[in-house]
PDB file of N, CA and C in Angstrom:
ATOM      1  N   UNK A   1     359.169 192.929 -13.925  1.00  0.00           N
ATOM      2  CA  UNK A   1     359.816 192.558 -15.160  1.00  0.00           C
ATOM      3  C   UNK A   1     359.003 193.065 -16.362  1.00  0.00           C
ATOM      4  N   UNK A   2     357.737 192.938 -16.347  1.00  0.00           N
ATOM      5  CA  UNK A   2     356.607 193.309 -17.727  1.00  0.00           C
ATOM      6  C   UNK A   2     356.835 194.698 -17.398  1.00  0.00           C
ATOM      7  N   UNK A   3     356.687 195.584 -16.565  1.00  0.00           N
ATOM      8  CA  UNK A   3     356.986 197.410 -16.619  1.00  0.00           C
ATOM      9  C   UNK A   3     358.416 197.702 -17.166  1.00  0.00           C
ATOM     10  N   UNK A   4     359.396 197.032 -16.946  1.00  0.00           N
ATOM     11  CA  UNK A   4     360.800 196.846 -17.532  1.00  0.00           C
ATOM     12  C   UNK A   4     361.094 196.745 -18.744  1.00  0.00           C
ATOM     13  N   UNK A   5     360.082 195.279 -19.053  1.00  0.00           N
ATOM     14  CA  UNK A   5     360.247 195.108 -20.568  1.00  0.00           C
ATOM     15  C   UNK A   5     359.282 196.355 -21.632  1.00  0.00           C
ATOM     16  N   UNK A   6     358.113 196.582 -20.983  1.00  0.00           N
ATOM     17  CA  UNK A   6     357.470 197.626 -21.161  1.00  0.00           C
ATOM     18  C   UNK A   6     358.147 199.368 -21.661  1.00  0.00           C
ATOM     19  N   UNK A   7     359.179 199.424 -20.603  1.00  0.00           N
ATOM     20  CA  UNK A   7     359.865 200.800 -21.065  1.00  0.00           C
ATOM     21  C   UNK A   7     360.515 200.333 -21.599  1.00  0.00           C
ATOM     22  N   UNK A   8     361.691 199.301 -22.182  1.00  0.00           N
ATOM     23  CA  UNK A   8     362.598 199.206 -23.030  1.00  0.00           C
ATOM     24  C   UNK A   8     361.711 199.229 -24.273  1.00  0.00           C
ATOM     25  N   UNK A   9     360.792 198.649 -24.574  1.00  0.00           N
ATOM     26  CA  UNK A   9     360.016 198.468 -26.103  1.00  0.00           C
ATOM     27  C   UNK A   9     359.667 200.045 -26.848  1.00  0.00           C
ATOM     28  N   UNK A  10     359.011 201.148 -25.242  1.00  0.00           N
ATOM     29  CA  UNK A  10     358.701 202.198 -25.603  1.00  0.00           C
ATOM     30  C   UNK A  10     359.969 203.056 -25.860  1.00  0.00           C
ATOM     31  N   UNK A  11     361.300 202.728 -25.422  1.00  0.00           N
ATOM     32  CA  UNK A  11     362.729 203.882 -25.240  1.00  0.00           C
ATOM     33  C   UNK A  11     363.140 203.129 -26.847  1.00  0.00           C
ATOM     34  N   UNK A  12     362.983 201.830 -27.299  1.00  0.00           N
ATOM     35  CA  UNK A  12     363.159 201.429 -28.472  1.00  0.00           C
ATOM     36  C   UNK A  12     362.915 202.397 -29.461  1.00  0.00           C
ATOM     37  N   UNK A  13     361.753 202.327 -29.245  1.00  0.00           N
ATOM     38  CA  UNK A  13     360.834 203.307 -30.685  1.00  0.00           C
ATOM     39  C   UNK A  13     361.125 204.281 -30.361  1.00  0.00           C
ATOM     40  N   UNK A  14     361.011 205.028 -29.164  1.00  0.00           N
ATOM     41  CA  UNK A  14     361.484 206.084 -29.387  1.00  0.00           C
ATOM     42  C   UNK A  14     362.600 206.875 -29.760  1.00  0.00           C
ATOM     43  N   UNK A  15     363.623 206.040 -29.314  1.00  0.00           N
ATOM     44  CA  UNK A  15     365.100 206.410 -29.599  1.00  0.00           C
ATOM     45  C   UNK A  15     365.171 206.358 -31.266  1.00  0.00           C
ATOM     46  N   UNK A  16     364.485 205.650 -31.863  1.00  0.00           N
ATOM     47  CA  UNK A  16     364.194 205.273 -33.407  1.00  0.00           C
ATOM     48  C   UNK A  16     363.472 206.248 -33.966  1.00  0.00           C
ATOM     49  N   UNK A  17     362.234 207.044 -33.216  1.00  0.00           N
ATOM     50  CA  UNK A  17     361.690 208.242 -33.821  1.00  0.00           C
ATOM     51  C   UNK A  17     362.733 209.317 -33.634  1.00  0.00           C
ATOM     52  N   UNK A  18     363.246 209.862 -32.572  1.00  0.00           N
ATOM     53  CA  UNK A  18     364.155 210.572 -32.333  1.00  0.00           C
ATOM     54  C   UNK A  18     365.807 211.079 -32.912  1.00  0.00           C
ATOM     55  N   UNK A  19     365.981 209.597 -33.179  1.00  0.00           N
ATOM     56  CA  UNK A  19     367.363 209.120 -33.678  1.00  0.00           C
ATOM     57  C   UNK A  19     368.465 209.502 -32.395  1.00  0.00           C
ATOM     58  N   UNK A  20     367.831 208.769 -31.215  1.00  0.00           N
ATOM     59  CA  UNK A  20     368.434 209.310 -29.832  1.00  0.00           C
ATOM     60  C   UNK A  20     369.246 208.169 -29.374  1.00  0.00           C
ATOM     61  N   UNK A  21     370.832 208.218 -29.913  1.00  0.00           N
ATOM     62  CA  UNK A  21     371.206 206.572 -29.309  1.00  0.00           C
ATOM     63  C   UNK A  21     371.448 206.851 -27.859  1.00  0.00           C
ATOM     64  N   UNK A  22     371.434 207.880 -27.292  1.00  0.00           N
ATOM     65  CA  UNK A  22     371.742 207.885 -25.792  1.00  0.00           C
ATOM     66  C   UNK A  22     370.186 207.924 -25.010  1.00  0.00           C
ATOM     67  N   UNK A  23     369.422 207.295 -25.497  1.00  0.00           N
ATOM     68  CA  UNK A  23     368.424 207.097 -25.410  1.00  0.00           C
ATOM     69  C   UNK A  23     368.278 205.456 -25.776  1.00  0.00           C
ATOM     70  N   UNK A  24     368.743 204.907 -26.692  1.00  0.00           N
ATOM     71  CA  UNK A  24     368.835 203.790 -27.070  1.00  0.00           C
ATOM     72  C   UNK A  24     369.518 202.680 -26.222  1.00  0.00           C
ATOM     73  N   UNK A  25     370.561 203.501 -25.642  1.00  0.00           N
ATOM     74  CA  UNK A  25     372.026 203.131 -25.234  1.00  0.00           C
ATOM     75  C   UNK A  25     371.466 202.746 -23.520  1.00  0.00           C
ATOM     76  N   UNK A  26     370.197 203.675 -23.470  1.00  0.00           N
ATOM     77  CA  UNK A  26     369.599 203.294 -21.902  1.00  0.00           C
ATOM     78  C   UNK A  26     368.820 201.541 -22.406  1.00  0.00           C
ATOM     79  N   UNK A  27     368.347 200.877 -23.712  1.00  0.00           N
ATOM     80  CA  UNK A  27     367.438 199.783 -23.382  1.00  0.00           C
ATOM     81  C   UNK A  27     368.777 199.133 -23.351  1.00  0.00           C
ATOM     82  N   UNK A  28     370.022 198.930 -23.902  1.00  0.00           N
ATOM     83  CA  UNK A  28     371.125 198.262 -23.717  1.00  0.00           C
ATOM     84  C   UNK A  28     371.189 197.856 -22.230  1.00  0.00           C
ATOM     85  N   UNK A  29     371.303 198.643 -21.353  1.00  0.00           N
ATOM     86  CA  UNK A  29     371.917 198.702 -20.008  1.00  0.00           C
ATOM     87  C   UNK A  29     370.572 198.237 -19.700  1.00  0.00           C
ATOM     88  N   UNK A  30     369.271 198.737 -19.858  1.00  0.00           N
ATOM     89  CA  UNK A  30     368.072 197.643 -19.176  1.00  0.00           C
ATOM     90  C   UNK A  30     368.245 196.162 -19.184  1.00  0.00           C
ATOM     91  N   UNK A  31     368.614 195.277 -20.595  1.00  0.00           N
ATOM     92  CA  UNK A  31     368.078 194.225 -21.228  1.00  0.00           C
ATOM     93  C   UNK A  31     369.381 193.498 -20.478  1.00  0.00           C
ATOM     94  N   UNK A  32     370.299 193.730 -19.425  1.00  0.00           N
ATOM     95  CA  UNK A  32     371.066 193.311 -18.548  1.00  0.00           C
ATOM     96  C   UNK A  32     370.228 192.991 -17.329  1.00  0.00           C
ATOM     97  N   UNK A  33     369.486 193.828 -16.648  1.00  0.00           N
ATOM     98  CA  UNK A  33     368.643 193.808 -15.907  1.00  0.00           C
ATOM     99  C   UNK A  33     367.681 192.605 -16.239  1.00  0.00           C
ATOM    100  N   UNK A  34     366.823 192.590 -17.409  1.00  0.00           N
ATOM    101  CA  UNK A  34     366.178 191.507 -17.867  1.00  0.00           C
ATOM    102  C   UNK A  34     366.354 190.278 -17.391  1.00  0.00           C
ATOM    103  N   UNK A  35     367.560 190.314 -18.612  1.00  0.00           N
ATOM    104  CA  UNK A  35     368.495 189.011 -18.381  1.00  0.00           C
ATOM    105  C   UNK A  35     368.815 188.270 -16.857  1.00  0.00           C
ATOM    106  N   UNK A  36     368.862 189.489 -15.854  1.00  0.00           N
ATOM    107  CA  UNK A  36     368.997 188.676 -14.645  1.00  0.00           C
ATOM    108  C   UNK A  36     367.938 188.480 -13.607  1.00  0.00           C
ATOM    109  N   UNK A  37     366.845 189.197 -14.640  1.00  0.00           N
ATOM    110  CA  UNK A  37     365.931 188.656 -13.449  1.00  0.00           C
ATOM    111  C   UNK A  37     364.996 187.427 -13.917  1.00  0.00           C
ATOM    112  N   UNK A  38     365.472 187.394 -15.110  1.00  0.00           N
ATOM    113  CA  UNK A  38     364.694 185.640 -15.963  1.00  0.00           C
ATOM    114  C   UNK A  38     365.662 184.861 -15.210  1.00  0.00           C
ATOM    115  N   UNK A  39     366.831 185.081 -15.192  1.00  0.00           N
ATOM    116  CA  UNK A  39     367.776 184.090 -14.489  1.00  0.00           C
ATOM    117  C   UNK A  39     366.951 183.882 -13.018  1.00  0.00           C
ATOM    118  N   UNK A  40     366.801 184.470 -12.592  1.00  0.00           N
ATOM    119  CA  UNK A  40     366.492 184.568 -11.008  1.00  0.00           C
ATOM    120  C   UNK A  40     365.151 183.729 -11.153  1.00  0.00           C
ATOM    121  N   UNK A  41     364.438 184.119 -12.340  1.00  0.00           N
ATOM    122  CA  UNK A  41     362.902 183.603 -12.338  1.00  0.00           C
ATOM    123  C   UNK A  41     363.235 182.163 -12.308  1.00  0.00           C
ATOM    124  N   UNK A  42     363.964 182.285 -13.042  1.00  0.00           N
ATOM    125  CA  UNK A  42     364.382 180.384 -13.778  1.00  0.00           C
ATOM    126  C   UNK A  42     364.584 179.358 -12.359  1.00  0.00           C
ATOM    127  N   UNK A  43     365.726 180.053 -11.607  1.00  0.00           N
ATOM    128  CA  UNK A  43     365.771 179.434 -10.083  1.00  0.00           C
ATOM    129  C   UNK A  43     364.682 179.478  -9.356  1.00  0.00           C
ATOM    130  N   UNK A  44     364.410 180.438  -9.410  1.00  0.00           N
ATOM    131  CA  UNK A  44     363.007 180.438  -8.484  1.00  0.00           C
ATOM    132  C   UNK A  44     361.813 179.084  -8.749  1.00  0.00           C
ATOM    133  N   UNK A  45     361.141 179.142  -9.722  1.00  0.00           N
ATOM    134  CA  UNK A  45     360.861 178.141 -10.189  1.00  0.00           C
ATOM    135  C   UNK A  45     361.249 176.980 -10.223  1.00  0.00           C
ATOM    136  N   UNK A  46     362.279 176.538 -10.144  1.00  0.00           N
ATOM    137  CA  UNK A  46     363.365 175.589 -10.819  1.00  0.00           C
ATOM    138  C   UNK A  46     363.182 174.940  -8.950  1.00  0.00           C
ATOM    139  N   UNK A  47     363.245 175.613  -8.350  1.00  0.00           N
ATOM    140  CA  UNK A  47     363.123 175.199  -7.023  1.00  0.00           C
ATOM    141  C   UNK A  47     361.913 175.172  -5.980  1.00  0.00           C
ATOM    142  N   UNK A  48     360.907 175.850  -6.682  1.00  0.00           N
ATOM    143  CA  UNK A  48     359.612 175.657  -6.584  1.00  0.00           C
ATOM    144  C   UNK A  48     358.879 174.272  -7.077  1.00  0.00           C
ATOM    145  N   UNK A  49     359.106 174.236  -8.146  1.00  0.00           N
ATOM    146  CA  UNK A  49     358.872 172.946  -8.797  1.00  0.00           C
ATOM    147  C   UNK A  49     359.727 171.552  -8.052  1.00  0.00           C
ATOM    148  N   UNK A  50     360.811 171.605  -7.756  1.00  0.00           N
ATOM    149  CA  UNK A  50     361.574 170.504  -6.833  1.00  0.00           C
ATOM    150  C   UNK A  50     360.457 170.047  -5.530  1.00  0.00           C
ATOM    151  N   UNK A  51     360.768 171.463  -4.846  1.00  0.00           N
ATOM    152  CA  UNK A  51     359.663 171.529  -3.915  1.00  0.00           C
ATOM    153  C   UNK A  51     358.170 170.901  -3.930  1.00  0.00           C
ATOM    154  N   UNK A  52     357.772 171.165  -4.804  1.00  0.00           N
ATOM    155  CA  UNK A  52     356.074 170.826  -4.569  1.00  0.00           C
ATOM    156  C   UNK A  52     355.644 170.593  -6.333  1.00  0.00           C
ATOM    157  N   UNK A  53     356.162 168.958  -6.762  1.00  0.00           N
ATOM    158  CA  UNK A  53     356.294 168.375  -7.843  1.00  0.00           C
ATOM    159  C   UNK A  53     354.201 169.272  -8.007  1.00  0.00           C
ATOM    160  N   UNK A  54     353.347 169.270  -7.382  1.00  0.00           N
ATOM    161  CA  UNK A  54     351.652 169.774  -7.921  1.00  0.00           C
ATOM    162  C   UNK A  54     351.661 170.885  -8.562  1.00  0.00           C
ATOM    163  N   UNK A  55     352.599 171.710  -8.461  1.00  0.00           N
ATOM    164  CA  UNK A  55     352.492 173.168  -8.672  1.00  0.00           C
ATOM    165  C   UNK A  55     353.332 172.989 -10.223  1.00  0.00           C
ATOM    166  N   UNK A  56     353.634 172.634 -11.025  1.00  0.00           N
ATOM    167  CA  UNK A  56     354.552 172.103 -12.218  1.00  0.00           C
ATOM    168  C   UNK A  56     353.894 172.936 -13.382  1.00  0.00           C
ATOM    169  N   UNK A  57     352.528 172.325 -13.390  1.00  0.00           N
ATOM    170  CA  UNK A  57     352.180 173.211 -14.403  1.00  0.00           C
ATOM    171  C   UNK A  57     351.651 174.761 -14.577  1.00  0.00           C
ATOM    172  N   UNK A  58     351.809 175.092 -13.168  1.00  0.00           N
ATOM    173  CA  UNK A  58     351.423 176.695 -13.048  1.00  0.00           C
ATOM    174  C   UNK A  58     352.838 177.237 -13.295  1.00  0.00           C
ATOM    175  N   UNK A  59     353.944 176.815 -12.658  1.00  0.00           N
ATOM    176  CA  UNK A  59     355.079 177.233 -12.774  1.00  0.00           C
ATOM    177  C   UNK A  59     355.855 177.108 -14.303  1.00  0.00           C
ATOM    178  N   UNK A  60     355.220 175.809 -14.911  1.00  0.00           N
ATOM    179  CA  UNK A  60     355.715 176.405 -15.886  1.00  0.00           C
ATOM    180  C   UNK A  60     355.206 177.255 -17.267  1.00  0.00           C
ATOM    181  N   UNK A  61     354.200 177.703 -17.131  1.00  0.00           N
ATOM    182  CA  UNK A  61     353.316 178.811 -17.366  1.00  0.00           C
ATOM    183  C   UNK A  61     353.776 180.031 -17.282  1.00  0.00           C
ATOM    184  N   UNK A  62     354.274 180.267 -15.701  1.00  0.00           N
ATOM    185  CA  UNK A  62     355.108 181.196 -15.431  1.00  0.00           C
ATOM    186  C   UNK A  62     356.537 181.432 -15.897  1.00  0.00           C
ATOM    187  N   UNK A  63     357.071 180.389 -15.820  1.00  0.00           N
ATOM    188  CA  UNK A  63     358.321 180.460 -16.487  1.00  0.00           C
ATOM    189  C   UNK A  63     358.508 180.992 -18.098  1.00  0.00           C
ATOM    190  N   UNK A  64     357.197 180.241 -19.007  1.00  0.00           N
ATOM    191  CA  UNK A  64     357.070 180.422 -19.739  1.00  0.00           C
ATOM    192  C   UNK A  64     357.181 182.238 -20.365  1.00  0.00           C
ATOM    193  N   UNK A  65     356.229 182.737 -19.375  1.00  0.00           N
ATOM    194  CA  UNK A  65     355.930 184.446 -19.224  1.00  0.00           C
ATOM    195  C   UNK A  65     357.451 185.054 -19.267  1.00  0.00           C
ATOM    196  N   UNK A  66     358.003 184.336 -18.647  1.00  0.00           N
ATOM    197  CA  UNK A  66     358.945 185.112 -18.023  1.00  0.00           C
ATOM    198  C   UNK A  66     360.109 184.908 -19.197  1.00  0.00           C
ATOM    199  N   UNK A  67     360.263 183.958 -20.240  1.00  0.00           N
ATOM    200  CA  UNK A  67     360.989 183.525 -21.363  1.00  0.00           C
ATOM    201  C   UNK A  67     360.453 184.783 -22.255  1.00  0.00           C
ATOM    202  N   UNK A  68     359.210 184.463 -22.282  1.00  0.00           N
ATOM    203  CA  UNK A  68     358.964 185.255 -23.406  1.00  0.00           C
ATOM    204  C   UNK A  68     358.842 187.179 -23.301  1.00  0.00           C
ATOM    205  N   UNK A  69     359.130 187.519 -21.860  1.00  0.00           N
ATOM    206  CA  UNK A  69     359.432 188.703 -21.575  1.00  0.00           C
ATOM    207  C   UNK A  69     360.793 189.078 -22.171  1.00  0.00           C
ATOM    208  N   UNK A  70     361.817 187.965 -21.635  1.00  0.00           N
ATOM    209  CA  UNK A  70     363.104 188.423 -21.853  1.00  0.00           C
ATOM    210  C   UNK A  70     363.504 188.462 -23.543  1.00  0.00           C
ATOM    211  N   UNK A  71     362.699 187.670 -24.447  1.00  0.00           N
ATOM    212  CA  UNK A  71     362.378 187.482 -25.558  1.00  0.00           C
ATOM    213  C   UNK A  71     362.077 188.870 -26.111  1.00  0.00           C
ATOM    214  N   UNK A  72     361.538 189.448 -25.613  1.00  0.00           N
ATOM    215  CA  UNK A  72     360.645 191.071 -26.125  1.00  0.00           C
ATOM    216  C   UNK A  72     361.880 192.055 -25.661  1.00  0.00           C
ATOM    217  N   UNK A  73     362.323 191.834 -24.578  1.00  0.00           N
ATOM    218  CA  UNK A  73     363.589 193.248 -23.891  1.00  0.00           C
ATOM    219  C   UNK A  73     365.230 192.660 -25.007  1.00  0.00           C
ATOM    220  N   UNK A  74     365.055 191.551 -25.348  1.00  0.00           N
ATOM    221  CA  UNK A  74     366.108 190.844 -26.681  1.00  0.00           C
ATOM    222  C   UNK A  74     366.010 191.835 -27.937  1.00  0.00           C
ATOM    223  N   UNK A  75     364.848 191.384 -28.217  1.00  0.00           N
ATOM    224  CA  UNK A  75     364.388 192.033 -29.810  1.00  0.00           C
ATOM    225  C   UNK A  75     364.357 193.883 -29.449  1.00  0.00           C
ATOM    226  N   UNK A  76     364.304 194.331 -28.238  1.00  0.00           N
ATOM    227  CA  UNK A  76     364.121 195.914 -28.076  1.00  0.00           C
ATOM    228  C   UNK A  76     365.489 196.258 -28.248  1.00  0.00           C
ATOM    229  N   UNK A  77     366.170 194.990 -27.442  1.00  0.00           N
ATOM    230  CA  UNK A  77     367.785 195.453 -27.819  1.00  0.00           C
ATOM    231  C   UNK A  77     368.315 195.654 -29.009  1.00  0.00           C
ATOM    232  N   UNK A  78     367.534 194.823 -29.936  1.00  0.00           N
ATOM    233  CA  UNK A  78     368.176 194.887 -31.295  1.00  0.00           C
ATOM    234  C   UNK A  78     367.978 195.909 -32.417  1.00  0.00           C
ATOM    235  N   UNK A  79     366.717 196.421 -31.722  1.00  0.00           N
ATOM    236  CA  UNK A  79     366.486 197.497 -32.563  1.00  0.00           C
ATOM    237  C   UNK A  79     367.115 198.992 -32.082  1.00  0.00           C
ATOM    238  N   UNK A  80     367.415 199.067 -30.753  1.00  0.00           N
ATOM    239  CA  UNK A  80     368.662 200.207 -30.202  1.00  0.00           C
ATOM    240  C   UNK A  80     369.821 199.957 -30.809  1.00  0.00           C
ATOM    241  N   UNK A  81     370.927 198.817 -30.890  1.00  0.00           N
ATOM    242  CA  UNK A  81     371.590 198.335 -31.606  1.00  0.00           C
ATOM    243  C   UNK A  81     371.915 198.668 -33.032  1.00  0.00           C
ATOM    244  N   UNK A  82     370.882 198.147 -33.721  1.00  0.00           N
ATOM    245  CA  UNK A  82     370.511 198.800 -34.882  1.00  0.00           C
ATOM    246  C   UNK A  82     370.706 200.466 -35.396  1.00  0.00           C
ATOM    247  N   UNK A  83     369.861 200.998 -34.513  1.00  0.00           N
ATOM    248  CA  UNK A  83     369.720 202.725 -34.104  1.00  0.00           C
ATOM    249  C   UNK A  83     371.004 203.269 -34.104  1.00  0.00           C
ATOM    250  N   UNK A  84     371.764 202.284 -33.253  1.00  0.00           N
ATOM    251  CA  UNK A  84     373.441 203.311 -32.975  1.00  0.00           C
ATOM    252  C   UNK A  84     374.214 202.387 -34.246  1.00  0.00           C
ATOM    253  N   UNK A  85     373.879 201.412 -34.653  1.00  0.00           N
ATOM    254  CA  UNK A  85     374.781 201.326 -35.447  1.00  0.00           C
ATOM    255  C   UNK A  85     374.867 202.383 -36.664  1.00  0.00           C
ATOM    256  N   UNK A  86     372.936 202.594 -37.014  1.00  0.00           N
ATOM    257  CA  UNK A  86     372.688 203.776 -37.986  1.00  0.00           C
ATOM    258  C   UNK A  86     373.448 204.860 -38.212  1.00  0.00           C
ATOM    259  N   UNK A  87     373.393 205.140 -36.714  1.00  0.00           N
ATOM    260  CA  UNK A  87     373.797 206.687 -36.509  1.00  0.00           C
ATOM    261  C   UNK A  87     375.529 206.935 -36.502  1.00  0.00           C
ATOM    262  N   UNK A  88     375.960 205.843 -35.411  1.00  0.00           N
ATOM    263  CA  UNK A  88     377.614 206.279 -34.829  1.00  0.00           C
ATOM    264  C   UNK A  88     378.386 205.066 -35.532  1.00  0.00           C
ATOM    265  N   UNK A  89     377.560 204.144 -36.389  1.00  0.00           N
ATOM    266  CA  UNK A  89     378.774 203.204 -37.315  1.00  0.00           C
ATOM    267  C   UNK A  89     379.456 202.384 -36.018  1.00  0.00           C
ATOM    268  N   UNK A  90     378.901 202.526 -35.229  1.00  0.00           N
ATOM    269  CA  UNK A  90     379.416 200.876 -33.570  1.00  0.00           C
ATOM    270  C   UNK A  90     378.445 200.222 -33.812  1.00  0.00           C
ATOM    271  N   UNK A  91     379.302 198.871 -33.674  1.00  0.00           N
ATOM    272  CA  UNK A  91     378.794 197.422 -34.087  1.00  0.00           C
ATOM    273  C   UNK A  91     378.760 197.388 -32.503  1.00  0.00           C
ATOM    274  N   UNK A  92     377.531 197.266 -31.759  1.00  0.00           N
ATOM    275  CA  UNK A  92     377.474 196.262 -30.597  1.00  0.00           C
ATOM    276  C   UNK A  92     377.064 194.873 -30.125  1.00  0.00           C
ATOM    277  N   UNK A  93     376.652 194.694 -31.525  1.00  0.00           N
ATOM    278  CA  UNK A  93     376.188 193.436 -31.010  1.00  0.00           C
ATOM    279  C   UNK A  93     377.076 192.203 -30.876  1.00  0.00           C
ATOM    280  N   UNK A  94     376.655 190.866 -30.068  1.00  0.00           N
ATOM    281  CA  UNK A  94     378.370 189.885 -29.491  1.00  0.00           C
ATOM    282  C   UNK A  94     379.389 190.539 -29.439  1.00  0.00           C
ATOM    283  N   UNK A  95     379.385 191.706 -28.966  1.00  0.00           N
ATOM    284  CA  UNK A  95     380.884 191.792 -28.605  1.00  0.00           C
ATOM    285  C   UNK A  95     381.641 192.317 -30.396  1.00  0.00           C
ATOM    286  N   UNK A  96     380.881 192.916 -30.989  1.00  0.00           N
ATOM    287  CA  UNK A  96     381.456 192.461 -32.852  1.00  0.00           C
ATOM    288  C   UNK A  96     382.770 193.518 -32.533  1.00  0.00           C
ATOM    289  N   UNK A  97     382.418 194.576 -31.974  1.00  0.00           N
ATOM    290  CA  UNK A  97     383.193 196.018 -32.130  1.00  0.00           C
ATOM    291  C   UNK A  97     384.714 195.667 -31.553  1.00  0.00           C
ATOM    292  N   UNK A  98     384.723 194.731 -30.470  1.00  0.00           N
ATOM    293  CA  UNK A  98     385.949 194.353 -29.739  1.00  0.00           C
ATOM    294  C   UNK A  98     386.759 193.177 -30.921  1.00  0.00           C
ATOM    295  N   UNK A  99     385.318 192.663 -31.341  1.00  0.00           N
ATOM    296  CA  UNK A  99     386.321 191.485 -32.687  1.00  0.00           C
ATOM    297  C   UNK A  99     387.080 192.111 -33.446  1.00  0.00           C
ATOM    298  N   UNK A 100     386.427 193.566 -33.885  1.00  0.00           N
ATOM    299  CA  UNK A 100     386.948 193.973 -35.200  1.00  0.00           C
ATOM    300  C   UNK A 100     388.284 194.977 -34.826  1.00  0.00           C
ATOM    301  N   UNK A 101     387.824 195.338 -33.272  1.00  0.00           N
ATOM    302  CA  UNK A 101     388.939 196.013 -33.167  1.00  0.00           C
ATOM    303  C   UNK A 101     390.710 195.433 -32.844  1.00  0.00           C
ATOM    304  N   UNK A 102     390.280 194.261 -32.974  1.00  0.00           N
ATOM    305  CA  UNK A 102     391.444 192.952 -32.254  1.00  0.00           C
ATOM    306  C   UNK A 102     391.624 192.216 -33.917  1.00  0.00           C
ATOM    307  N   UNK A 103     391.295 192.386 -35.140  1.00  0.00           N
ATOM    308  CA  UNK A 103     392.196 192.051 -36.167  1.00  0.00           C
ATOM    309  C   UNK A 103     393.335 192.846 -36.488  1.00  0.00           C
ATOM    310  N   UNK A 104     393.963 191.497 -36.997  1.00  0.00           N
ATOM    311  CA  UNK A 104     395.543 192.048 -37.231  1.00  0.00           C
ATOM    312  C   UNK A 104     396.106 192.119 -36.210  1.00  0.00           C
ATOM    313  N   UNK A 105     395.831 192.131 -35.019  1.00  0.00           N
ATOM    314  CA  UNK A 105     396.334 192.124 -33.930  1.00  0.00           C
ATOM    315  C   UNK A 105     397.391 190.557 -33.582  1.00  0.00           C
TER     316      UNK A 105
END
């Protein structure tokens, strides 16, 4: 997950030095990945901790790590986001581009 969040931060900036949204457009499709492996972390834990109430505060230490990873591959998203909105005028973020394209509708 930290080598993951690691290249999205570096494809961030770079897509930003570059002005490369298909470069950008790759931390998008990572920060999905993220997202499901904090999920996975969350269970994991979540059932570790059930398991063996001693281990509580290492786990949630870990959990913690693992929040604040997906926290960092969030904010990388936003600045790709950002990048293509610069460049190609698409709103991706929540879904905005599908809102705007569904008024008046």
């Amino acid at each position: 997950m930290a080598k993951k969040v690691n290249r999205m931060v570096h494809d961030s900036l770079q897509s930003v030095v570059r002005v490369d949204t298909a470069l950008a457009r790759t931390v998008l499709e990572a920060d999905d990945e993220i997202d499901t492996a904090h999920t996975g972390m969350y269970r994991s834990i979540r059932h570790l901790m059930e398991e063996d109430p001693a281990c509580i505060k290492r786990a949630i230490h870990a959990l913690s790590a693992s929040r604040y990873l997906e926290r960092i591959a969030d904010l990388s998203t936003n600045i790709a986001e950002d990048l293509i909105f610069m460049v190609d005028g698409e709103v991706i973020r929540h879904g905005m581009d599908r809102m705007i394209d569904n008024v008046g509708d």
